[in-house]
N, C-alpha and C. Protein backbone atom coordinates (compact mmCIF):
# COMPACT_ATOMS: atom_id res chain seq x y z
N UNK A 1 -101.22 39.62 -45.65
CA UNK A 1 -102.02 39.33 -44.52
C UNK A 1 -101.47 40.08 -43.31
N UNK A 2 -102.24 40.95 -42.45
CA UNK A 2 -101.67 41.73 -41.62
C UNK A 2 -101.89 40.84 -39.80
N UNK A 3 -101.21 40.85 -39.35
CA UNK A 3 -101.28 40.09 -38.21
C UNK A 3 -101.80 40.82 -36.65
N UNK A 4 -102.50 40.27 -36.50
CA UNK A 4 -103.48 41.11 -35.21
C UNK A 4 -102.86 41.13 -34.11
N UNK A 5 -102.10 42.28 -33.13
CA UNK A 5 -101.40 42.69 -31.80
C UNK A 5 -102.25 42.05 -31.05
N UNK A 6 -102.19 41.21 -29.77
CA UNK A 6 -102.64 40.90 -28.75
C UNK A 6 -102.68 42.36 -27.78
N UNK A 7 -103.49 42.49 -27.52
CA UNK A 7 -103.17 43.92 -26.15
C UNK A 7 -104.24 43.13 -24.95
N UNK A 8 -103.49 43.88 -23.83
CA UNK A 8 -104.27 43.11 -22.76
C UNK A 8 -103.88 44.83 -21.74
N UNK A 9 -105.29 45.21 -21.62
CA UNK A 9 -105.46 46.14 -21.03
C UNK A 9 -105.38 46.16 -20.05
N UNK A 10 -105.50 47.12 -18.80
CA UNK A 10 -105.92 46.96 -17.10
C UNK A 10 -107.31 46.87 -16.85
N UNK A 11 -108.40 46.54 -17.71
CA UNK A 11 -109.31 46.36 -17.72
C UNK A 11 -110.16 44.88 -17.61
N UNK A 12 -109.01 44.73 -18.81
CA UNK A 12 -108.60 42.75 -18.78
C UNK A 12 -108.28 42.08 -18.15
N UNK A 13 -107.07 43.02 -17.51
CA UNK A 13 -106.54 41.93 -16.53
C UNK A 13 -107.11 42.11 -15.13
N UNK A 14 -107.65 43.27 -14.81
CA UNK A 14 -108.80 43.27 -13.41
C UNK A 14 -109.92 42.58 -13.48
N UNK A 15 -110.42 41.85 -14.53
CA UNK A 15 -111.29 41.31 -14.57
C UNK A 15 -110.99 39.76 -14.73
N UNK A 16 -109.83 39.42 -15.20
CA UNK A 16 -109.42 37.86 -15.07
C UNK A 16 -109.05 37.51 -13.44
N UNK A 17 -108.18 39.14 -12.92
CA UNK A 17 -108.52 38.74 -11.27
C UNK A 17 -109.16 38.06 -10.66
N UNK A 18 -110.51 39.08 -10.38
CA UNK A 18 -111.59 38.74 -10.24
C UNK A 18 -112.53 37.45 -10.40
N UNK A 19 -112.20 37.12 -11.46
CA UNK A 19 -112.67 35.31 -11.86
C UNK A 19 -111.55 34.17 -10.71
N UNK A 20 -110.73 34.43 -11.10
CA UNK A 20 -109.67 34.24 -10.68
C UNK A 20 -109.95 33.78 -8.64
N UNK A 21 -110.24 34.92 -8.19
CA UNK A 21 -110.36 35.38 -6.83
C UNK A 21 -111.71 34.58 -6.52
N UNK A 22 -112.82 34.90 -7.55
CA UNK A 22 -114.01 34.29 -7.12
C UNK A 22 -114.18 33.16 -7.18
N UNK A 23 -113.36 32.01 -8.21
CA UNK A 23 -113.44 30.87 -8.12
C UNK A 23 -112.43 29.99 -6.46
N UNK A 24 -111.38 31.01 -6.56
CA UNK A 24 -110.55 30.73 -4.84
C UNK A 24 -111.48 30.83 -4.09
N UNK A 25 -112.16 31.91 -3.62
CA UNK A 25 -113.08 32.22 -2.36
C UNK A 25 -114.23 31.03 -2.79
N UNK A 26 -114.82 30.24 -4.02
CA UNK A 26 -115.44 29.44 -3.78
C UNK A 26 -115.12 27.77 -3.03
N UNK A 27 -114.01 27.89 -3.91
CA UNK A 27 -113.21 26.57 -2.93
C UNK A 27 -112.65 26.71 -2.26
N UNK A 28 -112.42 27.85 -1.36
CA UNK A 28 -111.75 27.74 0.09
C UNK A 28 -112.51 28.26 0.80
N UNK A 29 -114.02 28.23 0.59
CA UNK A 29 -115.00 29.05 1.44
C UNK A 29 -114.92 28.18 2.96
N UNK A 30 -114.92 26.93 3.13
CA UNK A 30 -114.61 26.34 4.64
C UNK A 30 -113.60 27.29 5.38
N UNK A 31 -112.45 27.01 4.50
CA UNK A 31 -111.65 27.67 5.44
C UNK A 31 -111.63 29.30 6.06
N UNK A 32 -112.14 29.83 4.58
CA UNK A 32 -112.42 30.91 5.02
C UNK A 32 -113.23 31.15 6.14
N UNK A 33 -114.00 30.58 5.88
CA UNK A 33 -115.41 31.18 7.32
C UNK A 33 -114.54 30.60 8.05
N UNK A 34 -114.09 29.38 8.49
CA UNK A 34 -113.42 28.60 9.63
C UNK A 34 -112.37 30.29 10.12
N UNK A 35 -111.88 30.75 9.24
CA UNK A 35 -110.56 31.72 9.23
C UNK A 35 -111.45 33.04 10.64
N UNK A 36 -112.70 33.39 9.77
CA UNK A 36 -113.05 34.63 9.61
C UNK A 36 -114.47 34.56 11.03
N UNK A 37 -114.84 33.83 11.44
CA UNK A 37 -116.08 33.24 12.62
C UNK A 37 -115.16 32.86 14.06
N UNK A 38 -116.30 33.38 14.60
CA UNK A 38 -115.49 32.80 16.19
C UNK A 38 -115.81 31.46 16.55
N UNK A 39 -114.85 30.49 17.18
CA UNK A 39 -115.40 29.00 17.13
C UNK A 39 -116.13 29.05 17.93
N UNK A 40 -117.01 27.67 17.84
CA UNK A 40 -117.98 27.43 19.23
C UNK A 40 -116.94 26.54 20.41
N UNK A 41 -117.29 26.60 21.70
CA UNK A 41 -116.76 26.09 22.51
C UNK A 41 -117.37 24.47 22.65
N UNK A 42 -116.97 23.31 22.34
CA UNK A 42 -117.45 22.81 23.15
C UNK A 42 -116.72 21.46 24.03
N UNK A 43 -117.31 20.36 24.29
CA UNK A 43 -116.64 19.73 25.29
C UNK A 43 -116.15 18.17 24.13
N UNK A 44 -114.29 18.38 25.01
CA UNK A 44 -114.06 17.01 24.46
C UNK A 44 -113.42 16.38 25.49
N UNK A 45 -113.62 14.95 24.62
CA UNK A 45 -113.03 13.78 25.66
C UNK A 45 -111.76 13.72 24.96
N UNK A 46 -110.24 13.27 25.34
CA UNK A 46 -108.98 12.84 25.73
C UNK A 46 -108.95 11.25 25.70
N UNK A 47 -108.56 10.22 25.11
CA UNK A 47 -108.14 9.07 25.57
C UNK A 47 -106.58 9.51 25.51
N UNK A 48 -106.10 8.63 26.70
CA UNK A 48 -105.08 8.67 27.17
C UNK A 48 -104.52 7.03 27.40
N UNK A 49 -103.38 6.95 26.82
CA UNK A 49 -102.68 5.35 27.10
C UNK A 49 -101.85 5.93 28.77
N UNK A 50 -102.15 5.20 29.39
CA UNK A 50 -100.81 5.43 30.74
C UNK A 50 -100.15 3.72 30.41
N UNK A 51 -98.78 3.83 30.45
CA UNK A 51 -98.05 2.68 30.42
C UNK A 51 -97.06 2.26 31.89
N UNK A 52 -97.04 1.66 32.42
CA UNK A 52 -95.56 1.03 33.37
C UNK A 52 -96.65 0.98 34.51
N UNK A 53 -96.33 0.38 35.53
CA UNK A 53 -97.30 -0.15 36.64
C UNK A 53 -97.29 1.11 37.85
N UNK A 54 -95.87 1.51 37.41
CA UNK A 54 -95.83 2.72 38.30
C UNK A 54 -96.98 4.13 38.24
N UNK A 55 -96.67 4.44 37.26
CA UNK A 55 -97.58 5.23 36.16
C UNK A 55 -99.57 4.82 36.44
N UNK A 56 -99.50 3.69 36.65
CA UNK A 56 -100.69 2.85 36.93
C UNK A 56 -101.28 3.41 38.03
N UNK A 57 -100.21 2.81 38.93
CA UNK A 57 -100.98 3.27 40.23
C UNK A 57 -101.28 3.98 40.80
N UNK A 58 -100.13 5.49 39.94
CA UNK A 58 -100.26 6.96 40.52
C UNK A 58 -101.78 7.45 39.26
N UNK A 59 -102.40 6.83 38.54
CA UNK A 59 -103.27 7.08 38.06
C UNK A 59 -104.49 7.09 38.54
N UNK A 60 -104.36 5.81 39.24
CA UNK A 60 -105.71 5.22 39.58
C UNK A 60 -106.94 6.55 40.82
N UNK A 61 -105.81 6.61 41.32
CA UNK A 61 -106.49 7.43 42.72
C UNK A 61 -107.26 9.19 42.26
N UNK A 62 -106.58 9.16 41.18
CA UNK A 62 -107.08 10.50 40.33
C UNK A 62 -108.30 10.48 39.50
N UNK A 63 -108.59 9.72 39.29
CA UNK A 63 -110.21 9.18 38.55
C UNK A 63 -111.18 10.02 39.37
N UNK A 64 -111.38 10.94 38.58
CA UNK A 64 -112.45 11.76 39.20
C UNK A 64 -112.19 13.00 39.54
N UNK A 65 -111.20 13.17 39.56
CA UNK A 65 -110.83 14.40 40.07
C UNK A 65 -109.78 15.44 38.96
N UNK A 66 -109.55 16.38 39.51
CA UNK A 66 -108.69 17.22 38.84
C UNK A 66 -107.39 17.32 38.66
N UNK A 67 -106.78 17.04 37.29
CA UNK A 67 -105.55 17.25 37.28
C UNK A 67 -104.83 18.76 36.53
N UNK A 68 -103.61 18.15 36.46
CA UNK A 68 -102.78 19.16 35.58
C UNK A 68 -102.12 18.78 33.84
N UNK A 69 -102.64 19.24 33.16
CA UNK A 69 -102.41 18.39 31.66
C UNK A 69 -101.04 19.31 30.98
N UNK A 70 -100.07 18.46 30.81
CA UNK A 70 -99.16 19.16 29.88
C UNK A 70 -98.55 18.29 29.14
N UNK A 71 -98.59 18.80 27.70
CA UNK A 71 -97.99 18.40 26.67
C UNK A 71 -96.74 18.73 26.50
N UNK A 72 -96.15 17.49 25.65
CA UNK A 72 -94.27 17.06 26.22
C UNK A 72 -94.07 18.41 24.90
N UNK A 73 -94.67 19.09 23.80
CA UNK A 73 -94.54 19.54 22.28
C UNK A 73 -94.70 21.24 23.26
N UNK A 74 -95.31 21.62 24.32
CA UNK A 74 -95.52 22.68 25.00
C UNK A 74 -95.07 22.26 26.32
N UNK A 75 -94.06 22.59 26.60
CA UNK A 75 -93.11 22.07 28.02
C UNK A 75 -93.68 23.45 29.35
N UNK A 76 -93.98 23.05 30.17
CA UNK A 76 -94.24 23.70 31.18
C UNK A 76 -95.27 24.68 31.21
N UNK A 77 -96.10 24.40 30.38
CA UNK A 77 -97.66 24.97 30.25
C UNK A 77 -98.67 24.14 30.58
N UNK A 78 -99.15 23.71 31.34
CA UNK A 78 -100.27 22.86 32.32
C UNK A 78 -101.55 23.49 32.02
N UNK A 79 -102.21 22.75 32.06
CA UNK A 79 -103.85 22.70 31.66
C UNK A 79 -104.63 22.14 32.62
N UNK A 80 -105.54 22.35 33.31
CA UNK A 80 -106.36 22.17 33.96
C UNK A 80 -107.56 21.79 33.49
N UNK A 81 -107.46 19.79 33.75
CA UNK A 81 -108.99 19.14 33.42
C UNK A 81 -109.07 18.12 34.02
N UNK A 82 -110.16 17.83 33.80
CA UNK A 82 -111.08 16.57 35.09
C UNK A 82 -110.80 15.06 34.11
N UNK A 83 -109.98 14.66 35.02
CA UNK A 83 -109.47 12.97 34.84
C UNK A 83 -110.94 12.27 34.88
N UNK A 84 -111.92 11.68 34.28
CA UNK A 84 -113.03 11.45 34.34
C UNK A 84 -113.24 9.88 34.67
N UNK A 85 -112.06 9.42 34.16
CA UNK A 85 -111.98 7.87 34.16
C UNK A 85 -110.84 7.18 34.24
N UNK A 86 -110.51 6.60 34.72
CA UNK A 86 -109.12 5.49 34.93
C UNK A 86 -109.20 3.82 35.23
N UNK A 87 -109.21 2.86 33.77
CA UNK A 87 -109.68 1.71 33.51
C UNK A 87 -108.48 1.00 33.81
N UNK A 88 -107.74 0.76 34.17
CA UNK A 88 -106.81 -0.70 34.47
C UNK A 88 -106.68 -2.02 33.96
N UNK A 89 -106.09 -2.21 33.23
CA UNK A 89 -105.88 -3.51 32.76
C UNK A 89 -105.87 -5.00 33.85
N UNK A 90 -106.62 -5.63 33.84
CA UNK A 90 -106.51 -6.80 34.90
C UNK A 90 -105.39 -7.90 34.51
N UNK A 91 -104.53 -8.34 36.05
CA UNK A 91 -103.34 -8.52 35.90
C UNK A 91 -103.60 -9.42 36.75
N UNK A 92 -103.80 -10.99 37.15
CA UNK A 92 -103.82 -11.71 37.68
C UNK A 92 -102.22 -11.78 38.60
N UNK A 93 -101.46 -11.46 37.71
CA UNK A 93 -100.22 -12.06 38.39
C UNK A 93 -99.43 -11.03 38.90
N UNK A 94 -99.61 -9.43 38.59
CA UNK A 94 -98.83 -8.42 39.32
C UNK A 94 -99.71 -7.29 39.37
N UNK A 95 -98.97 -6.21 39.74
CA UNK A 95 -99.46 -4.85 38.80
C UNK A 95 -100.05 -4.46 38.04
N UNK A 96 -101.19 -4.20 37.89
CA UNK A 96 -101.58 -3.76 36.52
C UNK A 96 -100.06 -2.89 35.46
N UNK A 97 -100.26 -3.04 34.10
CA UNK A 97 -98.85 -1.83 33.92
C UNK A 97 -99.50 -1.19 32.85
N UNK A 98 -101.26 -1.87 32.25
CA UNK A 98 -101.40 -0.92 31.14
C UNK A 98 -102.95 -0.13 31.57
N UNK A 99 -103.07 1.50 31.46
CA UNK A 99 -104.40 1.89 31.79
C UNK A 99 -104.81 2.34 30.65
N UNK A 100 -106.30 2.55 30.66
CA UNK A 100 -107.13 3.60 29.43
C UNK A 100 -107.72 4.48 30.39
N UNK A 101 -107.64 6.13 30.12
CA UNK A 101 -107.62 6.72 30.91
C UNK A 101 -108.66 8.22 29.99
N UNK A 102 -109.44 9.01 30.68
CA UNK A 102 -110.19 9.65 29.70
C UNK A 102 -110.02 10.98 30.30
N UNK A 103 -109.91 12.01 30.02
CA UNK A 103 -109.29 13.67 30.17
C UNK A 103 -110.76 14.69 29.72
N UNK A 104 -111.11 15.12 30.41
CA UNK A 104 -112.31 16.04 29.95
C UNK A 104 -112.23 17.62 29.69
N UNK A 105 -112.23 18.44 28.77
CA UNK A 105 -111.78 19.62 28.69
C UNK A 105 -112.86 20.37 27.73
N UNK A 106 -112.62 21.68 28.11
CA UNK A 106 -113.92 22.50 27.22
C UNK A 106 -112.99 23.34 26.35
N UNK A 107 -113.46 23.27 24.45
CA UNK A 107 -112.56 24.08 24.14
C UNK A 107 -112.91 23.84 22.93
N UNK A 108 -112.04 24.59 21.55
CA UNK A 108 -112.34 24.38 19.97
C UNK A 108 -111.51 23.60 18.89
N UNK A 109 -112.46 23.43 18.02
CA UNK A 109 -111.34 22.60 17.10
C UNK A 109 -111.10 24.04 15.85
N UNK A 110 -109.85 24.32 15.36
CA UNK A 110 -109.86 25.17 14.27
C UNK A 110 -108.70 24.18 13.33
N UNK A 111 -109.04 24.59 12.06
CA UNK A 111 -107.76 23.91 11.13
C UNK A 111 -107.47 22.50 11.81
N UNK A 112 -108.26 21.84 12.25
CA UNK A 112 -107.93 20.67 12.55
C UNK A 112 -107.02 20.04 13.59
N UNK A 113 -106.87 21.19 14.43
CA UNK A 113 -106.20 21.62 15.67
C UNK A 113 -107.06 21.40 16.51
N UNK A 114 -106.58 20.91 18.18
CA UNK A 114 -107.46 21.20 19.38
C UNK A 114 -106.76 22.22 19.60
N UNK A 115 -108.12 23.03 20.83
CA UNK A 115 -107.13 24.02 21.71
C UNK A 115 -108.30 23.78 22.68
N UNK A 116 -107.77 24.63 23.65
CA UNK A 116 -108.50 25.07 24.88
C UNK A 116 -109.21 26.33 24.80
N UNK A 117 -110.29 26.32 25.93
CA UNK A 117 -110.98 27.65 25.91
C UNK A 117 -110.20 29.07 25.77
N UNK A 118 -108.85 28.63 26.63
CA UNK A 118 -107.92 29.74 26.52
C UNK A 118 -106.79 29.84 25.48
N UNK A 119 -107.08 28.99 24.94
CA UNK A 119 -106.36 29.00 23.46
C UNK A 119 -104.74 27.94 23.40
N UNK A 120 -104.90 27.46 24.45
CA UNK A 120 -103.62 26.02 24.63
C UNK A 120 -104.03 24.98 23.85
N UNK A 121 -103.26 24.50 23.05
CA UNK A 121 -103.16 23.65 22.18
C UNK A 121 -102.95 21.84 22.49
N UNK A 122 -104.04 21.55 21.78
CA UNK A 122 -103.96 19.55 22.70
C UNK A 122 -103.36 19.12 21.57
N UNK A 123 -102.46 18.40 21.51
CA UNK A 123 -101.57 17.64 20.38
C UNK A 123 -102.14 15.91 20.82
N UNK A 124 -102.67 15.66 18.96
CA UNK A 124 -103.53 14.23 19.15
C UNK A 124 -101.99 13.46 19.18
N UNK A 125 -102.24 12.20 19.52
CA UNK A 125 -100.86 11.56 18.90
C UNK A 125 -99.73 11.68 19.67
N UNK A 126 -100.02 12.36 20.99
CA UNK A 126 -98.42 12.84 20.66
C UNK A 126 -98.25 12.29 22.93
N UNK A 127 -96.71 12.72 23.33
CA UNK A 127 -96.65 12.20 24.52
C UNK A 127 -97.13 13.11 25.35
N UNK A 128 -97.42 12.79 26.64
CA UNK A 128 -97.94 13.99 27.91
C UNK A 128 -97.71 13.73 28.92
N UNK A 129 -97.98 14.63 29.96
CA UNK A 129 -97.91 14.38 31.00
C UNK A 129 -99.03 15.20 31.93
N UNK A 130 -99.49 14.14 33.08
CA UNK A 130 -101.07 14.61 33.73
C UNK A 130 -100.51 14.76 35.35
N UNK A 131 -100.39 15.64 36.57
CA UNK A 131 -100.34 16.03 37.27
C UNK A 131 -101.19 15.52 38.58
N UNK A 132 -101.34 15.17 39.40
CA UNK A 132 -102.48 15.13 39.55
C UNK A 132 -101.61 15.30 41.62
N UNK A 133 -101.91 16.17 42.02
CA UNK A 133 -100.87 16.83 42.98
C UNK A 133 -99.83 17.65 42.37
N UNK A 134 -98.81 16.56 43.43
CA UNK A 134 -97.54 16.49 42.63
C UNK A 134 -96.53 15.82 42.04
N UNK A 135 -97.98 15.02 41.68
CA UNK A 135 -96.96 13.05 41.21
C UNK A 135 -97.63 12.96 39.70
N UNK A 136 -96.33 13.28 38.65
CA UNK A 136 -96.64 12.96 37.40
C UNK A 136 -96.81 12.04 36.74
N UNK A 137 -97.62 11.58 35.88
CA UNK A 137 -98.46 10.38 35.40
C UNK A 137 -97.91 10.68 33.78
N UNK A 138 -97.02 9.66 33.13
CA UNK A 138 -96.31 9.92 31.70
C UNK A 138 -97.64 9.02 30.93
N UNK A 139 -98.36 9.73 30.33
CA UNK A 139 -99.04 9.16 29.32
C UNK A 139 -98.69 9.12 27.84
N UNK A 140 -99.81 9.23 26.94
CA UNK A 140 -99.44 9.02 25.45
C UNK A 140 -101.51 9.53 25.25
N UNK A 141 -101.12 10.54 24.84
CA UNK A 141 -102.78 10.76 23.75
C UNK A 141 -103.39 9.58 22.77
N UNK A 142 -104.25 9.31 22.41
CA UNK A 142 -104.02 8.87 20.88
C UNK A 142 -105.18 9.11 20.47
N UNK A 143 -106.28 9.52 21.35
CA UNK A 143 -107.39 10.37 20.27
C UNK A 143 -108.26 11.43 21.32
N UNK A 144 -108.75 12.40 20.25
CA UNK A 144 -109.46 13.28 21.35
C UNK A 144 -111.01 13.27 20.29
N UNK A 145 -112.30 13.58 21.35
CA UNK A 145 -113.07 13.28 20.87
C UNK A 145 -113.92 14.20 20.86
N UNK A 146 -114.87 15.21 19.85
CA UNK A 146 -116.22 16.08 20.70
C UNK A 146 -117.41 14.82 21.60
N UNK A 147 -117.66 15.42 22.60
CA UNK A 147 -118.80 14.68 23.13
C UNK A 147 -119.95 15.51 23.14
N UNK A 148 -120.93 14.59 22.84
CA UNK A 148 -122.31 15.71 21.92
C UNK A 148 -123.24 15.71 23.08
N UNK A 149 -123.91 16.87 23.54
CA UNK A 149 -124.44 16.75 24.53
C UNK A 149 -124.04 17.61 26.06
């Protein structure tokens, strides 16, 4: 009984590539286009925790107006967006010390990343700090949102 050589040509194996490649580019087609397309811009909301009474009060007066946004993960890179809202916790007996606070910014999501129009990066989750003069306001992110419309 004579036993049959396996051969595997360059013909063979450019063509198992190919399968190979086309079944990748089918299941990573999101990312790909995500990779390979320019994002759309659009607008998100920021919730913001502000904690300590101090923090509170230098918040409050900024509702509405424009601050300076920097993330504690990007140290001394400030962002420029409109404080839209500043809710206060009601405190019968002192200070308010806890706010909910909302950050408005125009910009993209890629890979599951925020950024900004100019390509600065919003870290969900994570600590910050909001400007608003020259009296810093220590917050905490904990979600950012598209707003549709």
């Amino acid at each position: 009984m004579k036993t049959k050589k396996f051969k595997l040509n360059i013909l063979d194996l450019a063509i198992f590539v190919a399968v190979i490649c086309a079944f990748a580019v089918l299941f990573f087609r999101d990312t790909i286009n995500e990779f390979l397309t320019k994002p759309e811009i659009v607008t998100y909301q920021v919730n913001i925790s502000v904690d300590g009474a101090g923090n509170v009060e230098n918040a409050l007066p900024a509702a509405g107006k424009s601050v300076y946004f920097e993330a504690e993960d990007e140290e001394g890179e400030r962002i420029e967006m409109t404080l839209a809202s500043v809710e206060a916790e009601p405190n019968p007996v002192a200070a308010s010390s806890h706010a909910e606070a909302v950050v408005v910014f125009k910009g993209y999501q890629r890979f599951g990343r925020y950024y900004t129009e100019n390509g600065e990066r919003i870290y969900n989750n994570s600590d910050c700090i909001f400007y608003y003069g020259d009296t810093p306001v220590e917050c905490c992110v904990y979600s950012i949102v598209e707003i549709n419309g």
